[in-house]
N, C-alpha and C. Protein backbone atom coordinates (compact mmCIF):
# COMPACT_ATOMS: atom_id res chain seq x y z
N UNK A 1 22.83 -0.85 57.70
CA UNK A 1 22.25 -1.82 56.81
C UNK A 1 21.32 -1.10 55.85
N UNK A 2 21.33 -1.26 54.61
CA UNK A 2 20.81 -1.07 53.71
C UNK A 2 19.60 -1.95 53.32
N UNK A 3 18.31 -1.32 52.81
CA UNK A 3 16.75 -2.20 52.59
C UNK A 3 16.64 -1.75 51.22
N UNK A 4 16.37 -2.61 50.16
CA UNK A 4 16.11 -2.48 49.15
C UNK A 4 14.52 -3.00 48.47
N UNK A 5 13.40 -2.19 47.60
CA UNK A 5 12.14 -3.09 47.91
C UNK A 5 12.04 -3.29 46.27
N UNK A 6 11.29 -4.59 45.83
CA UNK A 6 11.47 -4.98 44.18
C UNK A 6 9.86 -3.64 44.35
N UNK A 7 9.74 -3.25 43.25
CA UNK A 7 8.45 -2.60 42.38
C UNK A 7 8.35 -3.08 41.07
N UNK A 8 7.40 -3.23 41.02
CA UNK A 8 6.92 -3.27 39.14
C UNK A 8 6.47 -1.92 38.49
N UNK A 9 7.36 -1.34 37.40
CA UNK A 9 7.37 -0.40 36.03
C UNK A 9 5.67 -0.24 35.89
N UNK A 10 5.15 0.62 36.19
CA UNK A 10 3.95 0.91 35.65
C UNK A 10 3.71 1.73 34.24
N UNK A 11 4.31 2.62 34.84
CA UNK A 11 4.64 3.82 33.63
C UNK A 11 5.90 4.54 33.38
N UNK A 12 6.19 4.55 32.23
CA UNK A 12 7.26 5.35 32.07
C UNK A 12 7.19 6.67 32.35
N UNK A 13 7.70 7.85 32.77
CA UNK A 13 7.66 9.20 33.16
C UNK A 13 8.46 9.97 32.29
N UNK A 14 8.62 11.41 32.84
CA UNK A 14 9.51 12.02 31.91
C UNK A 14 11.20 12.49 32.80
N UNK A 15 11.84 12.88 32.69
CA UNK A 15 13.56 12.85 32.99
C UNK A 15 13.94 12.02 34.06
N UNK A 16 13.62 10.84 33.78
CA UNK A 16 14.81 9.95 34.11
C UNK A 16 13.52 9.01 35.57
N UNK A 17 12.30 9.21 35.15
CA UNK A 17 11.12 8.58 36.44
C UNK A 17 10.54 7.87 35.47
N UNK A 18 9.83 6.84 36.44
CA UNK A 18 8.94 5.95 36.40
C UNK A 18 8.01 5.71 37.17
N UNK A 19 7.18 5.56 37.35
CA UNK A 19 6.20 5.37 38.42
C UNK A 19 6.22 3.83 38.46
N UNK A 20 6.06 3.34 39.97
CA UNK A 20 6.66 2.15 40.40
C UNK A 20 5.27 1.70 41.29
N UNK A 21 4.72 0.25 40.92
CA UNK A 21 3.94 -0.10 42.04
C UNK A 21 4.30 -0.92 43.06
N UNK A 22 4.58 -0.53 44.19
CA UNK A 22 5.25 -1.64 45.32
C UNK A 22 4.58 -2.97 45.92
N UNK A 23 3.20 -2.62 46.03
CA UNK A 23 2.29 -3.61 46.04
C UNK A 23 1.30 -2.99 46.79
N UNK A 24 0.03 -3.79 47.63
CA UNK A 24 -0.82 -2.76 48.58
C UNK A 24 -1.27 -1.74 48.58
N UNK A 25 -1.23 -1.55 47.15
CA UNK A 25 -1.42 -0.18 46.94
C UNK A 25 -1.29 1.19 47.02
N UNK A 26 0.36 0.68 46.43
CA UNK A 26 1.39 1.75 46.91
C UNK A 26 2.12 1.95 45.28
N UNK A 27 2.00 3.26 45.21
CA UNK A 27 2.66 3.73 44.16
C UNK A 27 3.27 4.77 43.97
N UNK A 28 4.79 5.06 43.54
CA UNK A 28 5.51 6.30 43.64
C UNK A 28 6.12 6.83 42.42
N UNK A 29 6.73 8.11 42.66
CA UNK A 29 7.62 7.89 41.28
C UNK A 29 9.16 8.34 41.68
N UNK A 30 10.12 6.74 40.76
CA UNK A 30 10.93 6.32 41.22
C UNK A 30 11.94 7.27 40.10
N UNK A 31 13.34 7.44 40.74
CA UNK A 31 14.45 7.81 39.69
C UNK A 31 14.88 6.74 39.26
N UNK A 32 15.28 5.93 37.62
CA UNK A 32 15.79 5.21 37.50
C UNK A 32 16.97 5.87 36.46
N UNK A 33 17.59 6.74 37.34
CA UNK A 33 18.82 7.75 36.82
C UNK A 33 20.50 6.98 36.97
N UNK A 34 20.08 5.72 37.97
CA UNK A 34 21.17 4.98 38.31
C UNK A 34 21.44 3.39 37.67
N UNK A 35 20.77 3.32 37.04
CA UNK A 35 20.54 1.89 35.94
C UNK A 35 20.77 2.35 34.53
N UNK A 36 21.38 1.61 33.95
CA UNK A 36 21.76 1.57 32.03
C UNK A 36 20.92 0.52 31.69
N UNK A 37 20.40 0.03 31.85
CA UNK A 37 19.47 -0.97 31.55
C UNK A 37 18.11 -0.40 30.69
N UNK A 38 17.75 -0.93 29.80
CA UNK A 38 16.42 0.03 28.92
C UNK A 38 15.67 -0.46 29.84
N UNK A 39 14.33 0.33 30.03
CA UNK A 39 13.00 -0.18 31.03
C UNK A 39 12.00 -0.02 30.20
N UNK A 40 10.76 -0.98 30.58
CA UNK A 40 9.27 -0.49 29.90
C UNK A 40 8.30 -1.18 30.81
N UNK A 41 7.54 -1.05 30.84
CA UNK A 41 6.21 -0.90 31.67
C UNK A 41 6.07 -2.97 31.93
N UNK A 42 5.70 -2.83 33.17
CA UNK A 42 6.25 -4.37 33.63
C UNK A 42 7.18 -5.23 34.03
N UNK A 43 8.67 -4.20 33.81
CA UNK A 43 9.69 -4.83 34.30
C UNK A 43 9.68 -4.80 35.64
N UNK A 44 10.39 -5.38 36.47
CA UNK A 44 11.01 -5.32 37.59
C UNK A 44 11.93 -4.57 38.24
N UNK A 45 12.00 -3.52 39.34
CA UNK A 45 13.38 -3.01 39.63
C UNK A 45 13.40 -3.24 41.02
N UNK A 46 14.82 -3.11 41.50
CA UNK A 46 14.64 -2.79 42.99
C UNK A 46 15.16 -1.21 43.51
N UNK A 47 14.61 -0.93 44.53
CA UNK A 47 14.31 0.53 44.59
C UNK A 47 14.91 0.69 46.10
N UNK A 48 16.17 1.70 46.36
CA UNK A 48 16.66 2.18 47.35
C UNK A 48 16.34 3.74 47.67
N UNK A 49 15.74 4.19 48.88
CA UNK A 49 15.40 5.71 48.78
C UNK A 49 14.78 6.03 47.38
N UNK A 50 14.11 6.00 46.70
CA UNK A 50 13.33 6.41 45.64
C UNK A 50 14.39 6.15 44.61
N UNK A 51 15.70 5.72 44.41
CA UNK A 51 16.04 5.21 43.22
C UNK A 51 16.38 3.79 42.98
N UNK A 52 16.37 3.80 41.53
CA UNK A 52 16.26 1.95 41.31
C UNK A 52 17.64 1.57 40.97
N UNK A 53 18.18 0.95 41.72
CA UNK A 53 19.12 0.29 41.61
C UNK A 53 19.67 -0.91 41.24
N UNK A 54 18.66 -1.30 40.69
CA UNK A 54 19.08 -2.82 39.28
C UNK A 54 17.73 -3.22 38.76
N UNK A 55 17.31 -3.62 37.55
CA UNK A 55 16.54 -4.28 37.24
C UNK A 55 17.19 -6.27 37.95
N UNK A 56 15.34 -6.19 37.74
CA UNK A 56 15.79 -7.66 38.82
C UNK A 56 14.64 -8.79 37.44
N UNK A 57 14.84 -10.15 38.06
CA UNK A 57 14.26 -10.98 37.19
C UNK A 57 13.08 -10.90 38.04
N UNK A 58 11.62 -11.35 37.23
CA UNK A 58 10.05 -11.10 37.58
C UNK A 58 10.17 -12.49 38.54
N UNK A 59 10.79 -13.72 38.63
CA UNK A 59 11.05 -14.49 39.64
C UNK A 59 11.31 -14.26 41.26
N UNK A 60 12.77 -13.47 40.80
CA UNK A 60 13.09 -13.25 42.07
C UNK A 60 12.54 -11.90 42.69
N UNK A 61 11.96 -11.17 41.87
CA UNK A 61 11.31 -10.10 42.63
C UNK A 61 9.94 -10.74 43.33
N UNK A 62 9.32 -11.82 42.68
CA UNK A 62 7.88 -12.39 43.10
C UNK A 62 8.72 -12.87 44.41
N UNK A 63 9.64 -13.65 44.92
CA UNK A 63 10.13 -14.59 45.51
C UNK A 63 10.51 -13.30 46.92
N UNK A 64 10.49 -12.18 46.62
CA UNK A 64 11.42 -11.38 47.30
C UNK A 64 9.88 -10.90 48.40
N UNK A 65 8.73 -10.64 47.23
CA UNK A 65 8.18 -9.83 47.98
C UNK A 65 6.88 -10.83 48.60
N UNK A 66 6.63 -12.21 48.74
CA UNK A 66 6.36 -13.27 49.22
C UNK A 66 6.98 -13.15 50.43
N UNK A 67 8.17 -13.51 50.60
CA UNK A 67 9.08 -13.38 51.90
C UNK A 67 8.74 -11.84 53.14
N UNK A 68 8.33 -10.52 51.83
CA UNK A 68 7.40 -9.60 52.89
C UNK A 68 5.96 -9.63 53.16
N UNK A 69 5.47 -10.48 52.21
CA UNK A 69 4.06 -10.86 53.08
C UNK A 69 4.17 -11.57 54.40
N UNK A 70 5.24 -12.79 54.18
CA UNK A 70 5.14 -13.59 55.67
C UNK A 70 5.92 -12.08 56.79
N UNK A 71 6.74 -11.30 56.30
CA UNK A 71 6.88 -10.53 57.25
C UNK A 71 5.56 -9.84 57.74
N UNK A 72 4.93 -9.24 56.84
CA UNK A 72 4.00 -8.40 56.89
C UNK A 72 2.86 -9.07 58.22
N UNK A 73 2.41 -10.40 57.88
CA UNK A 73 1.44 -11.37 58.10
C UNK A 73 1.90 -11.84 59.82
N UNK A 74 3.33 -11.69 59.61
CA UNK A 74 3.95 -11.33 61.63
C UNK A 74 3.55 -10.77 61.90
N UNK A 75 4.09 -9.70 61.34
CA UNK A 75 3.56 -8.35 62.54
C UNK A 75 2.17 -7.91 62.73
N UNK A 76 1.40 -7.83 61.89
CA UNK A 76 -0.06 -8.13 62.06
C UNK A 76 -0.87 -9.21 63.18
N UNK A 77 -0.29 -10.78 62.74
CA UNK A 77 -0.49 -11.15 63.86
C UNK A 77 0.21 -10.47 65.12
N UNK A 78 1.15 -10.01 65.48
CA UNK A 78 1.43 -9.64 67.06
C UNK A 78 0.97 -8.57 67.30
N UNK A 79 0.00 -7.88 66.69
CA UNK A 79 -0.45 -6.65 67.07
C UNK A 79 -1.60 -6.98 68.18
C-alpha cells in the first residue's frame, strides 16, 4: 500500500524542488520532477517519498489533512 501526504508550495527552489510545508511544522524539499503542471508558492501537491505526484485542489487537500488530525488526535489519545 502506498501513503501519499497533501503539502502546501512554500517556495519555489532550484532544479526541479520546492520546499513543501506538511503542517506541524514540518518542512522539506520536495522533487516536483514528476508533475507537468506549472507550480507557485501556495499551491497544493501531494507528495510520495519526497516527490509530488499531482497537484491537488486547496479543498481536498484541507479535507485530506483534517482526516490526519482526527488520526493524529487517536493516537495521542491512546498513548
Amino acid at each position: 500500500m502506498c501513503l501519499a501526504i497533501p503539502a502546501q508550495v512554500v517556495k519555489k527552489l532550484e532544479d526541479n524542488l520546492v520546499l513543501a510545508d506538511f503542517g506541524r511544522g514540518v518542512r522539506r524539499e520536495v522533487s516536483v520532477s514528476l508533475i507537468q503542471e506549472k507550480l507557485t508558492e501556495g499551491d497544493w501537491i501531494l507528495i510520495h517519498t519526497g516527490y509530488a505526484v499531482s497537484k491537488m485542489e486547496p479543498e481536498d487537500a484541507r479535507e485530506t489533512l483534517a482526516l490526519w488530525e482526527e488520526i493524529w488526535a487517536n493516537e495521542e489519545d491512546s498513548m
